[in-house]
C-alpha atoms as a PDB file:
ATOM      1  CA  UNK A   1     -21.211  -9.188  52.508  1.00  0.00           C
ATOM      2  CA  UNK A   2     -22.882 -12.493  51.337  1.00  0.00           C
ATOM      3  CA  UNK A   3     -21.058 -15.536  49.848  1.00  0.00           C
ATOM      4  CA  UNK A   4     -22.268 -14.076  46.555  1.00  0.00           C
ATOM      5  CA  UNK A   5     -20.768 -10.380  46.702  1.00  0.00           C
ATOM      6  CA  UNK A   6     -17.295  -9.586  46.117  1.00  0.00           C
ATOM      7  CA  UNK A   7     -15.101  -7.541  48.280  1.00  0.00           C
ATOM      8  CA  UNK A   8     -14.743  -4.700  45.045  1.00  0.00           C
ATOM      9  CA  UNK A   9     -13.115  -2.514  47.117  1.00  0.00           C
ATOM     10  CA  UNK A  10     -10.372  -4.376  47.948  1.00  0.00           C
ATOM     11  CA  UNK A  11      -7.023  -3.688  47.191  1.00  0.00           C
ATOM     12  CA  UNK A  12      -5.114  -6.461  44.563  1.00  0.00           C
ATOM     13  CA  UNK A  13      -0.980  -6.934  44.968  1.00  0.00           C
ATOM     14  CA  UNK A  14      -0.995  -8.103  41.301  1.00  0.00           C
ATOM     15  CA  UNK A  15      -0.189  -5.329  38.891  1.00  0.00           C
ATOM     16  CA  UNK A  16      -3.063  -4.574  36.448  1.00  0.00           C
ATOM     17  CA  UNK A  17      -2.182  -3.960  32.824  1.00  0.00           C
ATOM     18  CA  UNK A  18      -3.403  -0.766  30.821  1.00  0.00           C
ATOM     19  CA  UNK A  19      -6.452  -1.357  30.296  1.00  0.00           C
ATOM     20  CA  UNK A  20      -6.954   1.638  27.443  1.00  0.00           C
ATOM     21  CA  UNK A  21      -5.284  -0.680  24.974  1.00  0.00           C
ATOM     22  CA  UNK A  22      -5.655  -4.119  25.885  1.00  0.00           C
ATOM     23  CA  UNK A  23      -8.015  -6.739  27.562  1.00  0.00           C
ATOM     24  CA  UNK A  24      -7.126 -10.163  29.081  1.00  0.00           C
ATOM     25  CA  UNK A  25      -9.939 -12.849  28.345  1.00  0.00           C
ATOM     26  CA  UNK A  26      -9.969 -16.244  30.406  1.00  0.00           C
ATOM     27  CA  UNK A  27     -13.465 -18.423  29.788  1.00  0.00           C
ATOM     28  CA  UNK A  28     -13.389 -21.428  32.625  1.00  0.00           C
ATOM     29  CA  UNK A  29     -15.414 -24.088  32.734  1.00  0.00           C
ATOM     30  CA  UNK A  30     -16.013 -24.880  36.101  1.00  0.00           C
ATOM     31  CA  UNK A  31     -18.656 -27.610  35.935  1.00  0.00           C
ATOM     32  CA  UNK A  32     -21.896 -29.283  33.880  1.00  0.00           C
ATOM     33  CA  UNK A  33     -24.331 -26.145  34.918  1.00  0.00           C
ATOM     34  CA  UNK A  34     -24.088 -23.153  36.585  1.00  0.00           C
ATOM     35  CA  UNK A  35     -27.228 -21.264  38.260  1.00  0.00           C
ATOM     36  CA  UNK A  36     -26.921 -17.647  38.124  1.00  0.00           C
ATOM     37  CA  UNK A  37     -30.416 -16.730  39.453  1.00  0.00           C
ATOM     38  CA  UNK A  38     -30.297 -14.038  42.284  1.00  0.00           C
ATOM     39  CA  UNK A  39     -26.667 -13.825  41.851  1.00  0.00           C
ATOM     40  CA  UNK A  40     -24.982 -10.009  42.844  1.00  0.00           C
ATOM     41  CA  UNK A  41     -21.380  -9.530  42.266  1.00  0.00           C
ATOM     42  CA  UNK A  42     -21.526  -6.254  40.825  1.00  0.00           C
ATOM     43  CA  UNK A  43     -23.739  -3.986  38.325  1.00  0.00           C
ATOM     44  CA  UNK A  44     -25.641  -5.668  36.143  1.00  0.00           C
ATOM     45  CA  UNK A  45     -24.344  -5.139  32.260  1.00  0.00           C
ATOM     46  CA  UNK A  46     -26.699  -8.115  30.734  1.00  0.00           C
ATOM     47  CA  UNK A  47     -29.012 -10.730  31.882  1.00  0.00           C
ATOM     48  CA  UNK A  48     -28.886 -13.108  28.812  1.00  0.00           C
ATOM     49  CA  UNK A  49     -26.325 -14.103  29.241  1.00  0.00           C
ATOM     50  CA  UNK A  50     -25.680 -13.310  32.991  1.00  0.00           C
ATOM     51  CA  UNK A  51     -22.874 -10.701  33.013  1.00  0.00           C
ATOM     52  CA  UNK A  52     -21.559  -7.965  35.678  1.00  0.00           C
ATOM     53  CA  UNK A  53     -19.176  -5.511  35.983  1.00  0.00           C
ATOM     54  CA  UNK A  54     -16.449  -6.705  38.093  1.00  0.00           C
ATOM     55  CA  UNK A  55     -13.669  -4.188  39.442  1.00  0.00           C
ATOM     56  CA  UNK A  56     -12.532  -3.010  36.258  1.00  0.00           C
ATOM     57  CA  UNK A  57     -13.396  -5.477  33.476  1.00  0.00           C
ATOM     58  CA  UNK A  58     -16.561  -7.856  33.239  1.00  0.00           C
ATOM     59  CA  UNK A  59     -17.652 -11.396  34.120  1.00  0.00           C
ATOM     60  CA  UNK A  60     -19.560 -13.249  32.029  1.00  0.00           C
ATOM     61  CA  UNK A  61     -21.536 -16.398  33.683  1.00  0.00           C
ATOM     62  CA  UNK A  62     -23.212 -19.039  31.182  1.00  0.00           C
ATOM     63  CA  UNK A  63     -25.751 -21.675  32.636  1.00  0.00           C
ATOM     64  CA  UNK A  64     -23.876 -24.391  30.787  1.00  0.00           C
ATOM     65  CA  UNK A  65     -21.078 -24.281  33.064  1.00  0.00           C
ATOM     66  CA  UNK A  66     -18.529 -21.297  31.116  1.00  0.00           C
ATOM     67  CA  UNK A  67     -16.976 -18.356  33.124  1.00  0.00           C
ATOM     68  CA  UNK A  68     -15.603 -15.749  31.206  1.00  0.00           C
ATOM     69  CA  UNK A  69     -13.779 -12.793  33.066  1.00  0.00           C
ATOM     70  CA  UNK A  70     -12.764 -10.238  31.251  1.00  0.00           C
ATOM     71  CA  UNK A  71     -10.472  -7.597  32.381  1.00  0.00           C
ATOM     72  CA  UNK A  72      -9.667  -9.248  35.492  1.00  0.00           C
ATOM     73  CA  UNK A  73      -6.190  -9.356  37.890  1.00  0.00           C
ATOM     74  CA  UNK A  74      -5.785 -13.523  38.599  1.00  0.00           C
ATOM     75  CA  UNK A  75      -6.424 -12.772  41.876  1.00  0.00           C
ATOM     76  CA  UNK A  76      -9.739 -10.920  41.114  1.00  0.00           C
ATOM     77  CA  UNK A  77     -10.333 -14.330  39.072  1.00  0.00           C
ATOM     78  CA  UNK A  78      -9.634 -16.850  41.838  1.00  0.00           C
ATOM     79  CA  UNK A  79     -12.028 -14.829  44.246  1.00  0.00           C
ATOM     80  CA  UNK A  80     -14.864 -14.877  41.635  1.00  0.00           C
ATOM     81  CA  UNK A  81     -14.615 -18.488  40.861  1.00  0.00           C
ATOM     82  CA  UNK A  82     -14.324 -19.185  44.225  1.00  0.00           C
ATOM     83  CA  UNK A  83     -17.951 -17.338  45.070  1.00  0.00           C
ATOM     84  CA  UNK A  84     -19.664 -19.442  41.687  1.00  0.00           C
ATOM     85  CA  UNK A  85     -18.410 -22.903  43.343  1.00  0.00           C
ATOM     86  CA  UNK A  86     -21.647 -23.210  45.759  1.00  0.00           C
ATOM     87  CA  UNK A  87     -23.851 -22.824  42.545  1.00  0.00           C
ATOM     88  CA  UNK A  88     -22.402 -25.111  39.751  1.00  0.00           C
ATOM     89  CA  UNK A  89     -23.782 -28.657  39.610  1.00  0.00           C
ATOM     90  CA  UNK A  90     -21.245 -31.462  38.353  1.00  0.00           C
ATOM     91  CA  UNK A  91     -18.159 -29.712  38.801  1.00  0.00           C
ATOM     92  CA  UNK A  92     -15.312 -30.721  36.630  1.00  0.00           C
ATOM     93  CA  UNK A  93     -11.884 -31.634  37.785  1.00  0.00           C
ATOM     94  CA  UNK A  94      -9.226 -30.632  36.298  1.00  0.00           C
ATOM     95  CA  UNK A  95     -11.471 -27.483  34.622  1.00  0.00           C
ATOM     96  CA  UNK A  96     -11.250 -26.335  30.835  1.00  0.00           C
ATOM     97  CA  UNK A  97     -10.064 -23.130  30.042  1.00  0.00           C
ATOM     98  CA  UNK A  98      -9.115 -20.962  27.114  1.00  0.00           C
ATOM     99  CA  UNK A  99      -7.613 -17.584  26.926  1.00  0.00           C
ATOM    100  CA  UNK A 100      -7.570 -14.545  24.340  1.00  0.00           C
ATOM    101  CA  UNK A 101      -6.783 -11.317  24.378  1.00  0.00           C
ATOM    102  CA  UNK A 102      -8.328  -7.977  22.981  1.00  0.00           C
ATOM    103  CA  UNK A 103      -6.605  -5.177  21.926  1.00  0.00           C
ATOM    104  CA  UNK A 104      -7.923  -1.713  20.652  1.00  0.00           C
ATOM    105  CA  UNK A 105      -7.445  -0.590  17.047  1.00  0.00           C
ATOM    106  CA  UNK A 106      -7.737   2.535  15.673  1.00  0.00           C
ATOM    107  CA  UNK A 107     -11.023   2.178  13.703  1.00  0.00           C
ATOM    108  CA  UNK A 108     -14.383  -0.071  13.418  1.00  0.00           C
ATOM    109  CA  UNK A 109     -12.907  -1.569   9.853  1.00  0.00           C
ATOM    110  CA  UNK A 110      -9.809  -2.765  11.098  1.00  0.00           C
ATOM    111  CA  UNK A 111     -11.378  -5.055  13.555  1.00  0.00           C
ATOM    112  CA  UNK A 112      -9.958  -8.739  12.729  1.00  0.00           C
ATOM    113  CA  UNK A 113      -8.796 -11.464  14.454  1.00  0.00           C
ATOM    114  CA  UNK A 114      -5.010 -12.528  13.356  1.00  0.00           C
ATOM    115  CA  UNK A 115      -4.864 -16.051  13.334  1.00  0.00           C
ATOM    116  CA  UNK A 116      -3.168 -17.294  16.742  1.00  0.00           C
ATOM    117  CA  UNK A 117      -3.300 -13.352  18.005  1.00  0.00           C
ATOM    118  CA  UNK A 118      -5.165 -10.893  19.048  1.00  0.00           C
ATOM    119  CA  UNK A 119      -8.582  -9.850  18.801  1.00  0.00           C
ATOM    120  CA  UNK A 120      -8.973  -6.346  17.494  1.00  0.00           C
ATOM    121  CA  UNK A 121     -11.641  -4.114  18.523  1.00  0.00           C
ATOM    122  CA  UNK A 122     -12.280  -0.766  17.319  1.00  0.00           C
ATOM    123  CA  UNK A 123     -13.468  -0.088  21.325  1.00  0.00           C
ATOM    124  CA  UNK A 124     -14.128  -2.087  24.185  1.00  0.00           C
ATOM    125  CA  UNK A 125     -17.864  -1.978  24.061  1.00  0.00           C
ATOM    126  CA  UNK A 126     -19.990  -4.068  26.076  1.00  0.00           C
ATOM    127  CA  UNK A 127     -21.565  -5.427  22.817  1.00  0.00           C
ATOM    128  CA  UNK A 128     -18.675  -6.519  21.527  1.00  0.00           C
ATOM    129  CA  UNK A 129     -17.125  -8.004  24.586  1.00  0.00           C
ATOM    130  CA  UNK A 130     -20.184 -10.061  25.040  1.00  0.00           C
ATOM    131  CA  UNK A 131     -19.773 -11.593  21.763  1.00  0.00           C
ATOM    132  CA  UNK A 132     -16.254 -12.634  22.423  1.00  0.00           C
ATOM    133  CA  UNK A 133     -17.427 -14.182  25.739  1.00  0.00           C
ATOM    134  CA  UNK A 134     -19.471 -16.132  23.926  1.00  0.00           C
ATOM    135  CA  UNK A 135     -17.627 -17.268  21.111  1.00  0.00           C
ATOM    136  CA  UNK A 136     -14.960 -18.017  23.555  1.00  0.00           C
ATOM    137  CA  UNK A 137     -16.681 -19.884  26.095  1.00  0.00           C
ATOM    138  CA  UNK A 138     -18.874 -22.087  22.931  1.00  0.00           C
ATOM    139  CA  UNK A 139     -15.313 -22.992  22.360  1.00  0.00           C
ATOM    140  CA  UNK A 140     -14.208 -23.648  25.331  1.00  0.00           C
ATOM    141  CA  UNK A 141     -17.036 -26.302  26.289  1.00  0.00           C
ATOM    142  CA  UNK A 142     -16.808 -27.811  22.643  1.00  0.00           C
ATOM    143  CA  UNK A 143     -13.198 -28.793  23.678  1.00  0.00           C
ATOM    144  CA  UNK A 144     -14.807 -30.574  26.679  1.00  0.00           C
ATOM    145  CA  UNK A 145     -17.445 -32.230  24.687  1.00  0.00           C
ATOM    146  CA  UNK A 146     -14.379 -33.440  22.165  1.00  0.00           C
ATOM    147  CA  UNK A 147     -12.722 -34.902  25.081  1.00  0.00           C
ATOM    148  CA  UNK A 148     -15.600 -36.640  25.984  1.00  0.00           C
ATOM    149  CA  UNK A 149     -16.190 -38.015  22.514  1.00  0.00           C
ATOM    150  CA  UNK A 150     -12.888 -38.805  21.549  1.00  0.00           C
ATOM    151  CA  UNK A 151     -12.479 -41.051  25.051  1.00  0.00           C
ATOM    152  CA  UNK A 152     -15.453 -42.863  24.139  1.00  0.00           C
ATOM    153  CA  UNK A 153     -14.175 -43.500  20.719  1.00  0.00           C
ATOM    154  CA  UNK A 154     -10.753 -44.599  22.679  1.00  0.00           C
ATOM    155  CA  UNK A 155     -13.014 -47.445  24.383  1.00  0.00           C
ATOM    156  CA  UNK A 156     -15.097 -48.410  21.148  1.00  0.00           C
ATOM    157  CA  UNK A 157     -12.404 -48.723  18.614  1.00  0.00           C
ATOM    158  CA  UNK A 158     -10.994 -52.644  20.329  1.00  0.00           C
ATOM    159  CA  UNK A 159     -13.974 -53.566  20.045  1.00  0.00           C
ATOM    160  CA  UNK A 160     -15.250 -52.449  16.980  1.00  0.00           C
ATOM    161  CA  UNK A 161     -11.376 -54.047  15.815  1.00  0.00           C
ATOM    162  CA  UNK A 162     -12.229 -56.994  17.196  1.00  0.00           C
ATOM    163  CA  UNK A 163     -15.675 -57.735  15.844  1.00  0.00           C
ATOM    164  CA  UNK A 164     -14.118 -56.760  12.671  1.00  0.00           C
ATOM    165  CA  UNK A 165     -10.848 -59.981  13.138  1.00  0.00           C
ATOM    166  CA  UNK A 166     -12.743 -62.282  15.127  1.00  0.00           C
ATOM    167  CA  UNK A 167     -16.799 -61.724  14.134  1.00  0.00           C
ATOM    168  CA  UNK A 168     -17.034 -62.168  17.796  1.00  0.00           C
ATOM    169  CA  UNK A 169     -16.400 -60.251  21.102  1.00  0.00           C
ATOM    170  CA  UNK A 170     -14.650 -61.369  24.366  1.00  0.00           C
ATOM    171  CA  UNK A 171     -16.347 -58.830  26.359  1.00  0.00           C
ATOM    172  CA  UNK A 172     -19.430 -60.574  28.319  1.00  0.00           C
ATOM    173  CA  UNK A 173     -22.511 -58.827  28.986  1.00  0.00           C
ATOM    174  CA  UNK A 174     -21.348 -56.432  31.443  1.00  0.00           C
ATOM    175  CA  UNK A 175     -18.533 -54.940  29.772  1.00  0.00           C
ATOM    176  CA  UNK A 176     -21.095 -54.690  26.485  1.00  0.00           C
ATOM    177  CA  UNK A 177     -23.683 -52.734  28.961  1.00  0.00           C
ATOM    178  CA  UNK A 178     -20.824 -50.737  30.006  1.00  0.00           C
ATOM    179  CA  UNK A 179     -19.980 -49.562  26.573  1.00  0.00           C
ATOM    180  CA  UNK A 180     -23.420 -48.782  25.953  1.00  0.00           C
ATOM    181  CA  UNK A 181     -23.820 -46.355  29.174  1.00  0.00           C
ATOM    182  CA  UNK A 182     -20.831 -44.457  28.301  1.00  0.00           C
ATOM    183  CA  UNK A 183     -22.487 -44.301  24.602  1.00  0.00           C
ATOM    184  CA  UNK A 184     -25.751 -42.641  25.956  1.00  0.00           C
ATOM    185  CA  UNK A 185     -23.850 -40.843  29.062  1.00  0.00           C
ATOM    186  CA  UNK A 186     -21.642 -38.704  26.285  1.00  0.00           C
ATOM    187  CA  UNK A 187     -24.857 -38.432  23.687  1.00  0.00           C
ATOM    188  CA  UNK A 188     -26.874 -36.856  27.207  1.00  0.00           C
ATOM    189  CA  UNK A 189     -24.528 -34.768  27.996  1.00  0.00           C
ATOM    190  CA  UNK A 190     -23.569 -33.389  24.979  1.00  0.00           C
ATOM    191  CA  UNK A 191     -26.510 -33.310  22.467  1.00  0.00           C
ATOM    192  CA  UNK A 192     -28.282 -29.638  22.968  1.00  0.00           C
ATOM    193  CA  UNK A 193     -26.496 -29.292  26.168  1.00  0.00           C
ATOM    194  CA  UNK A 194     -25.062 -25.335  24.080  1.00  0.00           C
ATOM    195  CA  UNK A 195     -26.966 -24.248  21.138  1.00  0.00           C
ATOM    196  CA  UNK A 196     -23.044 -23.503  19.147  1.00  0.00           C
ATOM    197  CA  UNK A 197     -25.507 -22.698  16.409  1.00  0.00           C
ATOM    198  CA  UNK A 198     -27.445 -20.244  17.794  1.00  0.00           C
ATOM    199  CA  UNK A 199     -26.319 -16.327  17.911  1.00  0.00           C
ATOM    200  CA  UNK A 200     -26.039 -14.540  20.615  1.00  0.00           C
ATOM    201  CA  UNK A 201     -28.630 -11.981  21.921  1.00  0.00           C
ATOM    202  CA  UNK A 202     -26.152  -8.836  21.514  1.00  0.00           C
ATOM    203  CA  UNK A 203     -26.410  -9.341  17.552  1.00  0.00           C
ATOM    204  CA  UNK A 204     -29.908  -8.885  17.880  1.00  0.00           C
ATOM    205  CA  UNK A 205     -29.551  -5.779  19.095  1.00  0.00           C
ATOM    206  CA  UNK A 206     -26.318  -4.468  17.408  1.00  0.00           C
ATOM    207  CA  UNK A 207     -26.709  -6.177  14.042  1.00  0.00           C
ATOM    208  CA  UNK A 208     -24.003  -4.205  12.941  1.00  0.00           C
ATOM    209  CA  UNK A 209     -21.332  -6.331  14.935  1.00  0.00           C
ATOM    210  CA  UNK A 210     -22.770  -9.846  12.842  1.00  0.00           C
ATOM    211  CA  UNK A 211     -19.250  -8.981  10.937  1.00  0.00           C
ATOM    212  CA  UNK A 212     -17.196  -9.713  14.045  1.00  0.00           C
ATOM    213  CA  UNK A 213     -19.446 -12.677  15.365  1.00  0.00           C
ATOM    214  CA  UNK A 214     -18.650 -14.115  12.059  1.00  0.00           C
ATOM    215  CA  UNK A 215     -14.882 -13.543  12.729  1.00  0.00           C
ATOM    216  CA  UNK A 216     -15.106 -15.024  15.764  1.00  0.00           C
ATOM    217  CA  UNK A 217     -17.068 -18.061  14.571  1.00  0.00           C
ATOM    218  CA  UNK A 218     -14.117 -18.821  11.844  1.00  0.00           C
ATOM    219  CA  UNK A 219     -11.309 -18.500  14.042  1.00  0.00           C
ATOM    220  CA  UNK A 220     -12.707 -20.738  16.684  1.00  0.00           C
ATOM    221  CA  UNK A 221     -14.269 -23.065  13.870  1.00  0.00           C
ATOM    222  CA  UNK A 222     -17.957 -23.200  16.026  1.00  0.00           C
ATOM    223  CA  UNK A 223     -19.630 -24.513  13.123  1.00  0.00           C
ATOM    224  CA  UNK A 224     -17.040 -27.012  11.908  1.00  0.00           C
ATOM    225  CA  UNK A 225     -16.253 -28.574  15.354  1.00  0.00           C
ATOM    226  CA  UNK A 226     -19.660 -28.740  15.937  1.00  0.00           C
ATOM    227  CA  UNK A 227     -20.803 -30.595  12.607  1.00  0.00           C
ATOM    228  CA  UNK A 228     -17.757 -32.894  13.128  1.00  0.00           C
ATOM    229  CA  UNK A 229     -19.199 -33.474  17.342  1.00  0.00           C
ATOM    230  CA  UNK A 230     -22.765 -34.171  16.025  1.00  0.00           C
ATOM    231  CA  UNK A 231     -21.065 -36.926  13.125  1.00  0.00           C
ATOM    232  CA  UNK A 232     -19.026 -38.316  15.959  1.00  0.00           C
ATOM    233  CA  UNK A 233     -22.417 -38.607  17.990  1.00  0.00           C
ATOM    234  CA  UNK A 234     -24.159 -39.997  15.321  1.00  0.00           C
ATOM    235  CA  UNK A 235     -21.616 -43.314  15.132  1.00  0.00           C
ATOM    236  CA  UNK A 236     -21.674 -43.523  18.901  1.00  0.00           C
ATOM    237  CA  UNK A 237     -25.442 -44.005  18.688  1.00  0.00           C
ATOM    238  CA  UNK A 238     -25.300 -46.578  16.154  1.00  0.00           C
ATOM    239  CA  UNK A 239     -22.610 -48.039  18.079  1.00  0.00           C
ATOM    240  CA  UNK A 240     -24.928 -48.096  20.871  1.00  0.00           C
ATOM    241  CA  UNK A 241     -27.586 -49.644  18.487  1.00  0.00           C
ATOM    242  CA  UNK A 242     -25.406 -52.086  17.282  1.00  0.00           C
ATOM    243  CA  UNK A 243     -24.236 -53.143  20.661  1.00  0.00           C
ATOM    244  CA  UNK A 244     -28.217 -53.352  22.050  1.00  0.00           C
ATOM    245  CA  UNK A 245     -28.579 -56.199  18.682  1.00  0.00           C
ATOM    246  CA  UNK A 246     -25.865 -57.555  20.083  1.00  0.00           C
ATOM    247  CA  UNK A 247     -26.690 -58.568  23.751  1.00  0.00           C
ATOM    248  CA  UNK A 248     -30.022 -59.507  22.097  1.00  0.00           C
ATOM    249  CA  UNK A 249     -28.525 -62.066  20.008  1.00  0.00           C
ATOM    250  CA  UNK A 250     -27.067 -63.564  22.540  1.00  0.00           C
ATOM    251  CA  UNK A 251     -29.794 -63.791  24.775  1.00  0.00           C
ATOM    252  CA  UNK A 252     -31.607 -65.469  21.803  1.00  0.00           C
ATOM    253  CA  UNK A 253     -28.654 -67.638  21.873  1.00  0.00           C
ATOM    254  CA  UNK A 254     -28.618 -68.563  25.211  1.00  0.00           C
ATOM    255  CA  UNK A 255     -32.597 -69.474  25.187  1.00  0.00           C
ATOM    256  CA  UNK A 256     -32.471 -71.664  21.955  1.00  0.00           C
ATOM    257  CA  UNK A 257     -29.614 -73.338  23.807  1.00  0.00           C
ATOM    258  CA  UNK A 258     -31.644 -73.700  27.037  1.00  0.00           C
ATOM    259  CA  UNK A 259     -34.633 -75.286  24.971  1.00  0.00           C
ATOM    260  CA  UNK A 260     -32.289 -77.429  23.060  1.00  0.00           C
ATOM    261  CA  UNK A 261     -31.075 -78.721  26.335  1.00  0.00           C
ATOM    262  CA  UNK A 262     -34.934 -78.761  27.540  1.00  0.00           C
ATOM    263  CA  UNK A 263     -35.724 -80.930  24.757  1.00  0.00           C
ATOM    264  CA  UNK A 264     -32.650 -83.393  25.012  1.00  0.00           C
ATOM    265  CA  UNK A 265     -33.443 -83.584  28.474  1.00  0.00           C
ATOM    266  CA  UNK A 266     -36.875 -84.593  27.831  1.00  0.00           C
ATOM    267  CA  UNK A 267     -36.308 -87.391  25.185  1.00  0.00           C
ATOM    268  CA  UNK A 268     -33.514 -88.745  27.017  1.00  0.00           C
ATOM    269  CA  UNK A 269     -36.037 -89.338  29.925  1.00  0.00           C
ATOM    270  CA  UNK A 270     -38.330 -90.914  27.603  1.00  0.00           C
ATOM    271  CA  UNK A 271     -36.100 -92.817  26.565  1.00  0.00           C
ATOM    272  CA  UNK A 272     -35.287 -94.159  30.154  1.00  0.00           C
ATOM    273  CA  UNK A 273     -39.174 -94.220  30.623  1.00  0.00           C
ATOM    274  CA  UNK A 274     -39.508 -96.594  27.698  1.00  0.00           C
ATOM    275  CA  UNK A 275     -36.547 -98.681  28.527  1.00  0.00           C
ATOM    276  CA  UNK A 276     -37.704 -99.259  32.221  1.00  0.00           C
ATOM    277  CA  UNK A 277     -40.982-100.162  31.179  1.00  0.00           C
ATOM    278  CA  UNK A 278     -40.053-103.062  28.282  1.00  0.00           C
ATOM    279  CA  UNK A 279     -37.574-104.529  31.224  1.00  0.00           C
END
């Protein structure tokens, strides 16, 4: 058995709930990216995104950094995240994580999502699981990309307040540079990093389930966190751009000082000059 195949044999001391009526959903963000290429840890139930049946439920493995297991004893989940470690790239510490939970109803038209509870599915299909996973772990890495935003707002606001008491800053260059990496640093790793927008593949070929995607989409609020991340991004770049006039000016500053001084310099040496030369 390879680092990437998982003992699915092997017995679990955690007691598994009954899985006929409902599902436990946990989507973990373990890190920036994760590279499922040539990854086996069970048969193969999709390849866009990269999921797998795992014991008894499903795991669900997005390149921008989301888990979602599906199904899954916690100690089924540890050993799974355990064998992804090796291939995710900037791994985050402490991770993100939400939960939900599926539960079956007794026909396709009352499907619906009560608000705070649980999902209701007229069957655990493989179509419709996917499109939790993904609404689920969009969410999940939006709340990262808030955190990221809002802590760069955190760091902005002083000294956007100041400019706005004093017309002036205290911060020298360095702590203006500094600003203006964690600006771009946020904008890099957020802009078009997970296309929120985008639907998933399993709607393409089940248009029938749009209904539920669209379900999902309100009760996480996709679309409206996402046009209030992009606004946010938008001020952080103009912060950015504002903060780039900035050091500018005061390099312009600093060099009509330095000629001012030049030319001081200079006349109060002619001025020597002349006075040397009459005594």
């Amino acid at each position: 058995m390879n680092a990437d195949q998982l003992p699915v044999g092997a017995p679990s001391t955690s007691p598994r709930p009954d899985p006929a009526t409902t599902l436990r959903i946990r989507a973990v963000m373990l890190g920036e990216r994760i590279n499922p290429s040539g990854l086996e840890i069970g048969p193969a139930v999709s390849s866009t995104p990269a999921a797998f049946r795992v014991h008894a439920g499903l795991a669900v493995i997005f390149r921008y950094g989301v888990v979602v297991l599906i199904g899954l004893l916690p100690s089924e989940e540890k050993v799974l995240l355990d064998s992804l470690k090796s291939r995710v790239t900037g791994e985050l510490s402490p991770i993100e994580e939400e939960t939900a939970q599926a539960q079956l109803c007794k026909d396709e038209n009352a499907e619906a999502i009560q608000p705070g509870g649980p999902i209701n599915l007229s069957k655990f299909s493989d179509e419709r699981l996917l499109l939790i996973a993904d609404a689920l772990a969009k969410s999940t890495s939006l709340a990262r990309d808030e955190r990221r935003v809002a802590a760069v707002f955190d760091v902005i606001e002083p000294f956007a307040r100041e400019l706005a008491e004093k017309g002036r800053t205290s911060r020298r260059r360095k702590g203006i540079l500094q600003l203006i990496g964690n600006a771009l640093l946020v904008q890099q790793r957020v802009a078009g990093r997970v296309a929120v927008a985008e639907k998933p593949d399993a709607l393409w070929e089940r248009p029938q389930l749009d209904r539920l995607y669209a379900r999902l989409e309100d009760e996480y609020e996709l679309k409206e966190r996402l046009d209030t991340l992009e606004r946010k991004l938008t001020v952080i770049a103009e912060t950015a751009d504002a903060l780039t006039d900035i050091i500018d000016t005061q390099r312009s500053l600093r060099l009509e000082i330095a000629v001012v001084v030049l030319i001081v310099i200079e006349v109060v040496i002619g001025c020597i000059q002349i006075f040397a030369g009459v005594h």
